[in-house]
Protein backbone atom coordinates (compact mmCIF):
# COMPACT_ATOMS: atom_id res chain seq x y z
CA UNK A 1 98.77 34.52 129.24
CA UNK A 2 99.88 37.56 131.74
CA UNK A 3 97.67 36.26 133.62
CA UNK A 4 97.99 32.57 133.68
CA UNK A 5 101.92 33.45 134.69
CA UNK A 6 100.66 35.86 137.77
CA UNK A 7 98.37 33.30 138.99
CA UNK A 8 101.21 30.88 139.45
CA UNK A 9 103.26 32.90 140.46
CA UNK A 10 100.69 34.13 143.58
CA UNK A 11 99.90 29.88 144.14
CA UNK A 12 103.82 29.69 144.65
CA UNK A 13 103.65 32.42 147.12
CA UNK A 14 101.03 31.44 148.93
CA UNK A 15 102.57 27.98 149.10
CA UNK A 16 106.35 28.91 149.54
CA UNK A 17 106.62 27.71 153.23
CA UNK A 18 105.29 24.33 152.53
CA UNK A 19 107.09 23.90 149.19
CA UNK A 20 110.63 21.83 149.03
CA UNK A 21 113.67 23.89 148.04
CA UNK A 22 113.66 22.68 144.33
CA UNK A 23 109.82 24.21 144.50
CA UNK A 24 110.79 27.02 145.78
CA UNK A 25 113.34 27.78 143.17
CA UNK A 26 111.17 27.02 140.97
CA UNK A 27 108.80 30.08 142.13
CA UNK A 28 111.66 32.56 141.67
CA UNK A 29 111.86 31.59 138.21
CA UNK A 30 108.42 31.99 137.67
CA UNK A 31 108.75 35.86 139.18
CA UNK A 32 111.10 36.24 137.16
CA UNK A 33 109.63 35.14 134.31
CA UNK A 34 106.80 37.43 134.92
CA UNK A 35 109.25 40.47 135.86
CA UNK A 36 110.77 40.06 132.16
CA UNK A 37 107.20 39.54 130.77
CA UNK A 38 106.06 43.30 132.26
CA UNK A 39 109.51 44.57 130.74
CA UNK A 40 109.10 43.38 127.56
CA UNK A 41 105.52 44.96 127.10
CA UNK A 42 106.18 48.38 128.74
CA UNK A 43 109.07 48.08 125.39
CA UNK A 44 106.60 46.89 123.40
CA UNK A 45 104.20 49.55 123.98
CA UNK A 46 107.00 52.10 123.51
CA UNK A 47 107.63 50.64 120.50
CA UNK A 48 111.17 49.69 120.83
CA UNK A 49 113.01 46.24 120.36
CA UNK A 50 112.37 44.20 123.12
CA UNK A 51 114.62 41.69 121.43
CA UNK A 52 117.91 42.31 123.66
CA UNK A 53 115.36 40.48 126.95
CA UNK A 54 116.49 37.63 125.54
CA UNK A 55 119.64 36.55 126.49
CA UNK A 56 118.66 38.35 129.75
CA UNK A 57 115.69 35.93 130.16
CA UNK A 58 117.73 32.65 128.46
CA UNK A 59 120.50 32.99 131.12
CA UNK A 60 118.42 33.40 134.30
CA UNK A 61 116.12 31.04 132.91
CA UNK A 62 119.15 28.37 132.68
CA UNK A 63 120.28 29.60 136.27
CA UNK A 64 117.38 29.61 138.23
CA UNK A 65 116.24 26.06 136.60
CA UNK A 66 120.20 24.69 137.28
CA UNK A 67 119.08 25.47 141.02
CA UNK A 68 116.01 23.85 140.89
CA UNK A 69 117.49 20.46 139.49
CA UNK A 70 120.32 20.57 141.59
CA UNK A 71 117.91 20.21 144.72
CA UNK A 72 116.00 17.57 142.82
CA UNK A 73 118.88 15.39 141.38
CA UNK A 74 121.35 15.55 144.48
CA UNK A 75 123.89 14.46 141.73
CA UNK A 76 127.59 15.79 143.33
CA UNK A 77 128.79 15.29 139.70
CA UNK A 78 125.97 17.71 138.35
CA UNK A 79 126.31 20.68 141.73
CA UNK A 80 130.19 20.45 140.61
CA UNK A 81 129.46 20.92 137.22
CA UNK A 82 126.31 23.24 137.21
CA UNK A 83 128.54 26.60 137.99
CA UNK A 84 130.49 26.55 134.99
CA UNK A 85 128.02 25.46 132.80
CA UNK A 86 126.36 28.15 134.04
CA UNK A 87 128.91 30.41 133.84
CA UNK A 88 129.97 29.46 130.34
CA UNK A 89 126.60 29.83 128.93
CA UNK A 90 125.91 33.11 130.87
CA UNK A 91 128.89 34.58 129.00
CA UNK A 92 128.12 33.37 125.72
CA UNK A 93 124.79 35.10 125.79
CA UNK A 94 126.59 38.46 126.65
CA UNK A 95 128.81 38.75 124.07
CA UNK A 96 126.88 37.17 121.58
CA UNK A 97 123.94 40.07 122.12
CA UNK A 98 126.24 42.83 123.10
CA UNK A 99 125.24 43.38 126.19
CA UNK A 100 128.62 43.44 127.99
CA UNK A 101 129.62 46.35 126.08
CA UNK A 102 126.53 48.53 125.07
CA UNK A 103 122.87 48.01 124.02
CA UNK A 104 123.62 48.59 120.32
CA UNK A 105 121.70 47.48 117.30
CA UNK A 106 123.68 44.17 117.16
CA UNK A 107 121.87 43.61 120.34
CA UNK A 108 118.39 44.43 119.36
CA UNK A 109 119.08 41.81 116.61
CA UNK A 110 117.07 38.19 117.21
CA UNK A 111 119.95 35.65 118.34
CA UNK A 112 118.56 31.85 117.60
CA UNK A 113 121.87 30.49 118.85
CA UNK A 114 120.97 31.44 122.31
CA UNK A 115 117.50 30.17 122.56
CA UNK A 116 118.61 27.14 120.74
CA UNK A 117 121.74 26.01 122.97
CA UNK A 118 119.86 26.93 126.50
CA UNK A 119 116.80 24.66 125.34
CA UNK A 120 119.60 21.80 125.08
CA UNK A 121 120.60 22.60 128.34
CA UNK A 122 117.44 22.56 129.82
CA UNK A 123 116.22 19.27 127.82
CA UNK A 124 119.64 17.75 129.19
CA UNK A 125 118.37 18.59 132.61
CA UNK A 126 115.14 17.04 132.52
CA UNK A 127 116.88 14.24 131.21
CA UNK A 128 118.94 13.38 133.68
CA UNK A 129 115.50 14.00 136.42
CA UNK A 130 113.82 10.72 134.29
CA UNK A 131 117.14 8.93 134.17
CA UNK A 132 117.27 9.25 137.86
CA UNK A 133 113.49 8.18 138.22
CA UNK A 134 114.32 4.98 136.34
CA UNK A 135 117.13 4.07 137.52
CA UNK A 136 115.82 4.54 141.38
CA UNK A 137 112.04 3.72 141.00
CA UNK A 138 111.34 5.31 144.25
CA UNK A 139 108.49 7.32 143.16
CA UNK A 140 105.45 5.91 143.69
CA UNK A 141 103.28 7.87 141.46
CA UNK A 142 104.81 10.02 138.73
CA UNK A 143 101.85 12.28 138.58
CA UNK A 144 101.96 12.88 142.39
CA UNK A 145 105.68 13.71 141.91
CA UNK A 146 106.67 17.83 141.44
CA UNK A 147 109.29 17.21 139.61
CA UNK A 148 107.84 14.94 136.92
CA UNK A 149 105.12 18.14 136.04
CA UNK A 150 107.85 20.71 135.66
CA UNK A 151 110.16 18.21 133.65
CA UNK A 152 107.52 17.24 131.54
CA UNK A 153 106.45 20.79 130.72
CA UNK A 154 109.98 21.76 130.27
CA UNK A 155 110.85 18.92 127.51
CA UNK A 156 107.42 20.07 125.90
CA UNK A 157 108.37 23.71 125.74
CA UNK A 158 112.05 23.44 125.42
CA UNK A 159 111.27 21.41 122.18
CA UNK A 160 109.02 24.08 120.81
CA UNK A 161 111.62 26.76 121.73
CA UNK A 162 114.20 25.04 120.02
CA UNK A 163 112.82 24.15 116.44
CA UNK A 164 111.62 28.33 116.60
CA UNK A 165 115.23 28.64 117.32
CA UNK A 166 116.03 26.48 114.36
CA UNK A 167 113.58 27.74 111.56
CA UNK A 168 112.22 31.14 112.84
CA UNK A 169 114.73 33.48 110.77
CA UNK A 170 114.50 30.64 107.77
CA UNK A 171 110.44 31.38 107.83
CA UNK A 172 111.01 35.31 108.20
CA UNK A 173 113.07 35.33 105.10
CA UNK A 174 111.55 32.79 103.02
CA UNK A 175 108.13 32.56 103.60
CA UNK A 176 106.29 35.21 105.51
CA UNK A 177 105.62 37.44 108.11
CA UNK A 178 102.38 36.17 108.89
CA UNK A 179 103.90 32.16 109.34
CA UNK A 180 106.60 33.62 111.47
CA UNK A 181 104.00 34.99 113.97
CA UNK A 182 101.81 31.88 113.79
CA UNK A 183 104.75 30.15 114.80
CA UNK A 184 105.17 32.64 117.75
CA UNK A 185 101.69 32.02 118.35
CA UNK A 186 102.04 28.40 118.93
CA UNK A 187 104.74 28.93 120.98
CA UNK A 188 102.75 30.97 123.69
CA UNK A 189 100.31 28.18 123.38
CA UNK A 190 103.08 25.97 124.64
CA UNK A 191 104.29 28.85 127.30
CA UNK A 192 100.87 28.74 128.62
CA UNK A 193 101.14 24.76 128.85
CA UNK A 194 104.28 25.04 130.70
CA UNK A 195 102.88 26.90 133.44
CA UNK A 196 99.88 25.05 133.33
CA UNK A 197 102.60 22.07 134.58
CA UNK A 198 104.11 24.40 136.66
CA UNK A 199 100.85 25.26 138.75
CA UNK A 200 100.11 21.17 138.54
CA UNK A 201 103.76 20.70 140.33
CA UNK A 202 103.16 23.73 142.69
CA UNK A 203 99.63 21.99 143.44
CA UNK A 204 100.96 18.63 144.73
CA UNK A 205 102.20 17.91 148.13
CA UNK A 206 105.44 16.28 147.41
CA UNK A 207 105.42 12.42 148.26
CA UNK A 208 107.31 11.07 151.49
């Protein structure tokens, strides 16, 4: 999967110029993505908790994709509203893990609540992209449009992210260890089909 993410990430650098601002937001977050993705194995490999990368990873996740539908949507209602959402959600997800204080144990402790609300926030996002396509029908082809790759992957992923959110403690506690990680394992199935989408939109030359 390592290196599914660092071959989009190189096609969005080697298309940057040519790429639309929303695109090119869009390859930040994919660099960071993959900048997290490094972190979290060099932790894993020291065996420590690499748990306390996510609320790090939720809320520049939720940032960088904020951008990227704020150049897509041109919605003045959402650009007024995107900075405190952002803001409000950014410091929920420090002092829910800890990390405005200290990287104690609370911190290395797995925090469903923050996975589950950004994957709203994200879902809500997309949603408003395929309320706009509707309501303008300007797009000729949806599957020569960007956007409708990346949404698309996001709804897929973000729903996947969100029942793990949901259930993944639940399984851990009352089922087994083993369920828990095949449920991890179908969610990197589901990473790897969001970038998949991601290299699709990155791909396309947007339509006039």
């Amino acid at each position: 999967m390592r290196a599914l993410l660092l071959l989009v990430g190189l096609l969005g650098l080697f298309r940057y110029r040519t790429l639309p601002p929303e695109l090119r937001r869009l390859v930040g977050l994919i660099w960071f993505g993959l900048v997290l993705e490094l972190a979290s194995h060099v932790l894993a490999s020291l065996y420590h908790s690499n748990l306390w990368l996510i609320p790090i990873d939720a809320a520049g996740e939720l940032w960088l994709l904020s951008m990227v539908f704020a150049w897509a949507l041109h919605s003045p209602v959402f650009t007024r509203v995107k900075p405190w959402l952002v803001a409000a959600f950014v410091l929920y997800a420090g002092l829910s893990s800890g990390l405005t204080f200290e990287l104690s144990r609370e911190a290395a402790r797995f925090k469903p609540a923050v996975q589950g609300i950004e994957s709203l926030l994200v879902l809500g996002m997309a949603g408003l992209y395929f309320r706009k396509v509707l309501n303008e029908l300007q797009v000729v082809s949806l599957a020569r449009d960007p956007m409708f790759w990346v949404s698309v992957g996001l709804v897929i992923y973000s729903l996947s992210k969100l029942l793990i959110a949901l259930f993944s403690n639940y399984v851990l506690e009352h089922y087994s260890r083993q369920l828990s990680l095949t449920v991890w394992t179908v969610n990197g199935l589901l990473t790897i089909v969001l970038y998949l989408c991601y290299c699709r939109a990155l791909w396309l030359r947007p339509q006039k």
